[in-house]
N, C-alpha and C. Protein backbone atom coordinates (compact mmCIF):
# COMPACT_ATOMS: atom_id res chain seq x y z
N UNK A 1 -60.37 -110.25 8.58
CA UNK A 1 -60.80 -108.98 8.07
C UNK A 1 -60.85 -107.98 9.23
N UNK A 2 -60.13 -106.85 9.04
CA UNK A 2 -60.52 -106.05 10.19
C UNK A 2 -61.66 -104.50 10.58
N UNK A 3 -61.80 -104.77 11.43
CA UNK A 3 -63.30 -104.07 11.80
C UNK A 3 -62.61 -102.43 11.55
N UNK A 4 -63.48 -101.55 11.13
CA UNK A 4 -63.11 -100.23 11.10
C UNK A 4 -64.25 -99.55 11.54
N UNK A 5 -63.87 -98.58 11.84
CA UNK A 5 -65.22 -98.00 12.71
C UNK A 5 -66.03 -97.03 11.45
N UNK A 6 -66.89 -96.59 11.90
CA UNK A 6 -66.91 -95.25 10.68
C UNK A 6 -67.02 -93.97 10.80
N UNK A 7 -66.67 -93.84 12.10
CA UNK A 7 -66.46 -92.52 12.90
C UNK A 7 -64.83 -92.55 12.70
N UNK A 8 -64.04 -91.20 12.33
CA UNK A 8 -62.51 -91.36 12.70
C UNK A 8 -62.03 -91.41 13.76
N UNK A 9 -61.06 -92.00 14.57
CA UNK A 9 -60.76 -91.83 15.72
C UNK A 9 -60.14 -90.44 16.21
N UNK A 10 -59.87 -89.58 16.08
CA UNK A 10 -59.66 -88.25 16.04
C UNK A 10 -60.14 -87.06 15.16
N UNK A 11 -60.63 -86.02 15.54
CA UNK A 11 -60.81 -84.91 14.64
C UNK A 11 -59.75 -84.45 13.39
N UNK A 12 -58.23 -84.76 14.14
CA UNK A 12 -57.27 -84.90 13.23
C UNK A 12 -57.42 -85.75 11.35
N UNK A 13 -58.07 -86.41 11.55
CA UNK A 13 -58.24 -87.10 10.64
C UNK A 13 -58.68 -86.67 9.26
N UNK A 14 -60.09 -85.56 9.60
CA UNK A 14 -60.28 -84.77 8.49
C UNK A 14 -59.50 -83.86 8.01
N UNK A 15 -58.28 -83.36 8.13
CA UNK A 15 -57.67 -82.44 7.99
C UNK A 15 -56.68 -83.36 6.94
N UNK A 16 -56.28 -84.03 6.81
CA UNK A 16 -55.53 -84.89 6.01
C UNK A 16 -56.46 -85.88 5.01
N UNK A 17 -57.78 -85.51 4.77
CA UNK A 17 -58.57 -86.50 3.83
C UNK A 17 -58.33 -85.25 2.12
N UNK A 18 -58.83 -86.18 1.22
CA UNK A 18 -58.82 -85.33 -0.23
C UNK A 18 -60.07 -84.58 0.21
N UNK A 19 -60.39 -83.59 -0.22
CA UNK A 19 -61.76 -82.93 -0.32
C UNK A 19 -63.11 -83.60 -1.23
N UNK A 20 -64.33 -83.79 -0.90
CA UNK A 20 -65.19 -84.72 -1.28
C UNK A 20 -66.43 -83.87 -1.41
N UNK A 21 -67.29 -84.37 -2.69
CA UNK A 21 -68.52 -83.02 -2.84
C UNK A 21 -69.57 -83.36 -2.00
N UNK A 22 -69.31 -84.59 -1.21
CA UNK A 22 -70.42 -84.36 -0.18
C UNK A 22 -69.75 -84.45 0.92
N UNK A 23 -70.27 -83.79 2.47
CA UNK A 23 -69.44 -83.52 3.46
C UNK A 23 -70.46 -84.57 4.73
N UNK A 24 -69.11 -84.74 5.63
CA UNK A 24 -69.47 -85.40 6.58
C UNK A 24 -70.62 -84.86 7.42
N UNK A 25 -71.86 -85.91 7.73
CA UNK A 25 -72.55 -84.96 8.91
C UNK A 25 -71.86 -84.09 10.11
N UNK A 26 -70.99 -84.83 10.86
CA UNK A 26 -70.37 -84.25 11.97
C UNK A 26 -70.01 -83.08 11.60
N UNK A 27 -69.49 -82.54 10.58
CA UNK A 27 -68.77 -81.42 10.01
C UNK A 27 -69.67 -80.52 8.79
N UNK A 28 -70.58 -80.74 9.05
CA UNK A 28 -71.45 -80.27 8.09
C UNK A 28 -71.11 -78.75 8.20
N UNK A 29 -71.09 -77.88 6.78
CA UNK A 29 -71.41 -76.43 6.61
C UNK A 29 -72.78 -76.57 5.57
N UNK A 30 -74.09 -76.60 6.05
CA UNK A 30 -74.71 -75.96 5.03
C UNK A 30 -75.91 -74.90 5.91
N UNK A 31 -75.06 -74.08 5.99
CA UNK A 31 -75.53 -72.54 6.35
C UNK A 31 -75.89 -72.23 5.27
N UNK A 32 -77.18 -71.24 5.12
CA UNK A 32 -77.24 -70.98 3.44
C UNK A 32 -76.83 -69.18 3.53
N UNK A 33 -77.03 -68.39 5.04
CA UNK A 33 -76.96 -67.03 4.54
C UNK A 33 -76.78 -66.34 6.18
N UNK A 34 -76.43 -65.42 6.47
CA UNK A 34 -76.87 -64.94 7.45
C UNK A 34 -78.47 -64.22 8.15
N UNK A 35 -78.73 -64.46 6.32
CA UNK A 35 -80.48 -63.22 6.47
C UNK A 35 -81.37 -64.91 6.91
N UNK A 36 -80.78 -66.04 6.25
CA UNK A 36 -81.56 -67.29 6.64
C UNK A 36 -81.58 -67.58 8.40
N UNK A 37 -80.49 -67.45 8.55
CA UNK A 37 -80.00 -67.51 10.44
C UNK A 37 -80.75 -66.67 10.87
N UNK A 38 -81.25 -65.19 10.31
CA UNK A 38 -82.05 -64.58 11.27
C UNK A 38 -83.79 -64.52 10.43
N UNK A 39 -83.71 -65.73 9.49
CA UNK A 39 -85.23 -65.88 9.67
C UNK A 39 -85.44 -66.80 10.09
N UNK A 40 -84.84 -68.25 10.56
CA UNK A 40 -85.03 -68.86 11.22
C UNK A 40 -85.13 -68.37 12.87
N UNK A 41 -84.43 -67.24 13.10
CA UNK A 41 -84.64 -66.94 14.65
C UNK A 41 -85.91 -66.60 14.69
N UNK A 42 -86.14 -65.46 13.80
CA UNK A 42 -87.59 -64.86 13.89
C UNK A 42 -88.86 -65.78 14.14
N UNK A 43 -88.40 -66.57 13.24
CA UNK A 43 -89.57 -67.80 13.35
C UNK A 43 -89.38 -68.37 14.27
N UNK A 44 -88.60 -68.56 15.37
CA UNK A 44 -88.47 -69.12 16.40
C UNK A 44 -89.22 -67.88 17.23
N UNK A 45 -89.34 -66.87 16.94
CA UNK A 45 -89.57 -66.17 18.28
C UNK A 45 -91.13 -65.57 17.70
N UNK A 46 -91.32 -66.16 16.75
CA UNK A 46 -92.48 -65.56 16.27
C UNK A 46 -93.99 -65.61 17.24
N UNK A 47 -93.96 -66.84 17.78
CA UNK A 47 -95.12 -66.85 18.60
C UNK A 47 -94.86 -65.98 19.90
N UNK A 48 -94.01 -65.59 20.30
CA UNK A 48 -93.55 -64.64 21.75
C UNK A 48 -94.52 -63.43 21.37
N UNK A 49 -93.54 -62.50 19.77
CA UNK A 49 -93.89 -61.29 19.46
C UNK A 49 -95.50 -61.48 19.28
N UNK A 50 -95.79 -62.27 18.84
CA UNK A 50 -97.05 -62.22 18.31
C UNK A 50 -98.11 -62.43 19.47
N UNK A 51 -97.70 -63.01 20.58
CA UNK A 51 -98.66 -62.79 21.78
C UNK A 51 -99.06 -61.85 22.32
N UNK A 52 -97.66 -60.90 21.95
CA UNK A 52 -97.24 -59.51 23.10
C UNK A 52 -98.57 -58.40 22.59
N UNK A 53 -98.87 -58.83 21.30
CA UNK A 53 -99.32 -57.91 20.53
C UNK A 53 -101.20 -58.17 20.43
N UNK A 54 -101.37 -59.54 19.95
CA UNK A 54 -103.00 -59.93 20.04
C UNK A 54 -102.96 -60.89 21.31
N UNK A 55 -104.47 -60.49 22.10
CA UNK A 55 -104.89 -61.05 23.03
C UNK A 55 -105.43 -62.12 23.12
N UNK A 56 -105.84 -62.17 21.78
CA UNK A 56 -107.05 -63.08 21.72
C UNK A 56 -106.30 -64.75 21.42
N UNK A 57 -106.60 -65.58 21.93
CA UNK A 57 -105.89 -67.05 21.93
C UNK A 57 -105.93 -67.61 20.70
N UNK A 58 -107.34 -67.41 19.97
CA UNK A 58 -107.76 -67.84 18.79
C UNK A 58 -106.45 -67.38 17.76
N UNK A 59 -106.78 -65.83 17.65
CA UNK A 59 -106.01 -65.06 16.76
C UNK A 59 -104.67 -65.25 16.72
N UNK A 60 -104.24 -65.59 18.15
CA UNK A 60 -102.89 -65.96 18.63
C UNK A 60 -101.94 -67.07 17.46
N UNK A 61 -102.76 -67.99 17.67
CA UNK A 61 -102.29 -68.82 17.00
C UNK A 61 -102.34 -69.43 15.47
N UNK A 62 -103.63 -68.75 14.91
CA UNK A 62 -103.56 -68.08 13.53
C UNK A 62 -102.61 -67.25 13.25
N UNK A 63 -102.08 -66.32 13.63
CA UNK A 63 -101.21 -65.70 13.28
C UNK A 63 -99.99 -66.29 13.50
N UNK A 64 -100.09 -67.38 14.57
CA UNK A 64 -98.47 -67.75 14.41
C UNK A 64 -98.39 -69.08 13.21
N UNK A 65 -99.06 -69.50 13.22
CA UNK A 65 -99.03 -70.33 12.42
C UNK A 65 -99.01 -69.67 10.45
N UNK A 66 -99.39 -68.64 10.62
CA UNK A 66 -99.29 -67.81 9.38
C UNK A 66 -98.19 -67.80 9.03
N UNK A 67 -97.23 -67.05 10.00
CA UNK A 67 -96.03 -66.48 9.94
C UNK A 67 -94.84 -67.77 10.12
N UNK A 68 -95.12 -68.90 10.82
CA UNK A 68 -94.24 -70.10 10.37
C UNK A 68 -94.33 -70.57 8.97
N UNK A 69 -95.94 -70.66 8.64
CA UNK A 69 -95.50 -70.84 7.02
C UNK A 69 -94.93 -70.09 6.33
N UNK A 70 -95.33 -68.80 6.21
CA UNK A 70 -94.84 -68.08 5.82
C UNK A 70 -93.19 -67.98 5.49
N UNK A 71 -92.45 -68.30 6.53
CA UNK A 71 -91.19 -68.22 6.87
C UNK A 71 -90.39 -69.63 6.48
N UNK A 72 -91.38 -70.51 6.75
CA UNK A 72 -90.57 -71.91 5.40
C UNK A 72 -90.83 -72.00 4.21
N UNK A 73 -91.88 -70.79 3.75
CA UNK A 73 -91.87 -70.53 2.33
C UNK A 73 -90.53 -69.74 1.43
N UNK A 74 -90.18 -68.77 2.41
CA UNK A 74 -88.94 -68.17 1.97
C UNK A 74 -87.98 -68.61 2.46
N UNK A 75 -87.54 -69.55 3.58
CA UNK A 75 -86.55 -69.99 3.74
C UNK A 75 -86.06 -71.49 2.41
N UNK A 76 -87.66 -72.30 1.79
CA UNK A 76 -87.21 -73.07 1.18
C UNK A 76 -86.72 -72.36 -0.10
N UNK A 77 -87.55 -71.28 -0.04
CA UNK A 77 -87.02 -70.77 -1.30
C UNK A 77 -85.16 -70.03 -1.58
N UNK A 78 -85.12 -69.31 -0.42
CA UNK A 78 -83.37 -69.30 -0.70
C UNK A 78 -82.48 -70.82 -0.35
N UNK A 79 -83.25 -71.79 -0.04
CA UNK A 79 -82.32 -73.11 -0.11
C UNK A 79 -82.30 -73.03 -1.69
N UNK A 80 -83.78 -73.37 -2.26
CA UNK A 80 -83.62 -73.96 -3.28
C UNK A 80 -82.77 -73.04 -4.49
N UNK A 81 -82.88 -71.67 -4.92
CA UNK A 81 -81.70 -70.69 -5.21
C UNK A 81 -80.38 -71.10 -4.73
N UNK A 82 -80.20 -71.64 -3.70
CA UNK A 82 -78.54 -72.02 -3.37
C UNK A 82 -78.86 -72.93 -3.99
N UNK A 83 -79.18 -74.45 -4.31
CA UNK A 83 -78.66 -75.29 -4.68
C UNK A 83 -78.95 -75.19 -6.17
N UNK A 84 -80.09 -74.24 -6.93
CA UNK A 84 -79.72 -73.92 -8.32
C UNK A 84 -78.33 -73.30 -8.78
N UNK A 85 -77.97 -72.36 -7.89
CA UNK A 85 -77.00 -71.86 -8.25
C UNK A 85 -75.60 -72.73 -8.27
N UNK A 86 -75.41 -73.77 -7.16
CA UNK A 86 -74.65 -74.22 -7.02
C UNK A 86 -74.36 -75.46 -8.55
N UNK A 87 -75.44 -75.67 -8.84
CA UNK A 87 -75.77 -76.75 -10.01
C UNK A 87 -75.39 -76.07 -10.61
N UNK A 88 -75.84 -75.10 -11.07
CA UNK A 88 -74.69 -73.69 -12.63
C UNK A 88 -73.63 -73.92 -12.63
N UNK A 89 -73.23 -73.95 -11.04
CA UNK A 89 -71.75 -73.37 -11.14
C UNK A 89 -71.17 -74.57 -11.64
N UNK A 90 -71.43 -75.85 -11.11
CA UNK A 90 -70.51 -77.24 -11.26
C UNK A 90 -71.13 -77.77 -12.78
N UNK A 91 -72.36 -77.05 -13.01
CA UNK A 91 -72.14 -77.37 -14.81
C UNK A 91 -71.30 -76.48 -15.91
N UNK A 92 -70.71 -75.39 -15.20
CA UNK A 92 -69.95 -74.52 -16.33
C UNK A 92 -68.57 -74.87 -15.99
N UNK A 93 -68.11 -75.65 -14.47
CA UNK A 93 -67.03 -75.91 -14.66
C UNK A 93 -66.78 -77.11 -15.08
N UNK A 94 -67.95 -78.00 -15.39
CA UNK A 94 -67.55 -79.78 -16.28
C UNK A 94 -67.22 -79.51 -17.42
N UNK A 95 -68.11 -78.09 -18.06
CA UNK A 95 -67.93 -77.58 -19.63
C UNK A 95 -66.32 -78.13 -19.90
C-alpha cells in the first residue's frame, strides 16, 4: 500500500484539482469584508487609542475590554449574515 502524504507536493497541485465546497486550510479565503479587516484592526489597536485618551488604569481597561466585546459582537454578527446568506444562496440553487 502506498504512503501519501496529505500535504501536496507542490502548490501546482491545486490548480488542477475539481473545485470543492470546502477549501483547504493552507489556501483558505474566508475574509468576510473589508469593513471586517478594519474592525478587527481597530480592535487590535483599541487599547493604544484608549490609553492616549483616559489616565486612569482602572478605566483603562474597562474601556478596553468594552470595546473588544463590543467589536466581537459585530464582527460575529457580519460572519453570521455571511454564512446566512451564503445558505440562501446554495438553497435556491438546489431548487
Amino acid at each position: 500500500m502506498e504512503q501519501t502524504s496529505i500535504q501536496p507536493e507542490d502548490d501546482r497541485d491545486y490548480a488542477y484539482r475539481e473545485p470543492t465546497t470546502r477549501q483547504c486550510f493552507q489556501h483558505a479565503h474566508s475574509s468576510v469584508s473589508p469593513t471586517a479587516h478594519i474592525l478587527k484592526t481597530a480592535t487590535m489597536l483599541s487599547p493604544l487609542i484608549i490609553s492616549e485618551f483616559v489616565k486612569d488604569p482602572a478605566r483603562q481597561w474597562r474601556y478596553a475590554r468594552i470595546a473588544i466585546l463590543g467589536a466581537t459582537l459585530i464582527d460575529q454578527t457580519i460572519w453570521a449574515v455571511k454564512v446566512q446568506n451564503e445558505r440562501r444562496q446554495r438553497g435556491q440553487r438546489e431548487r
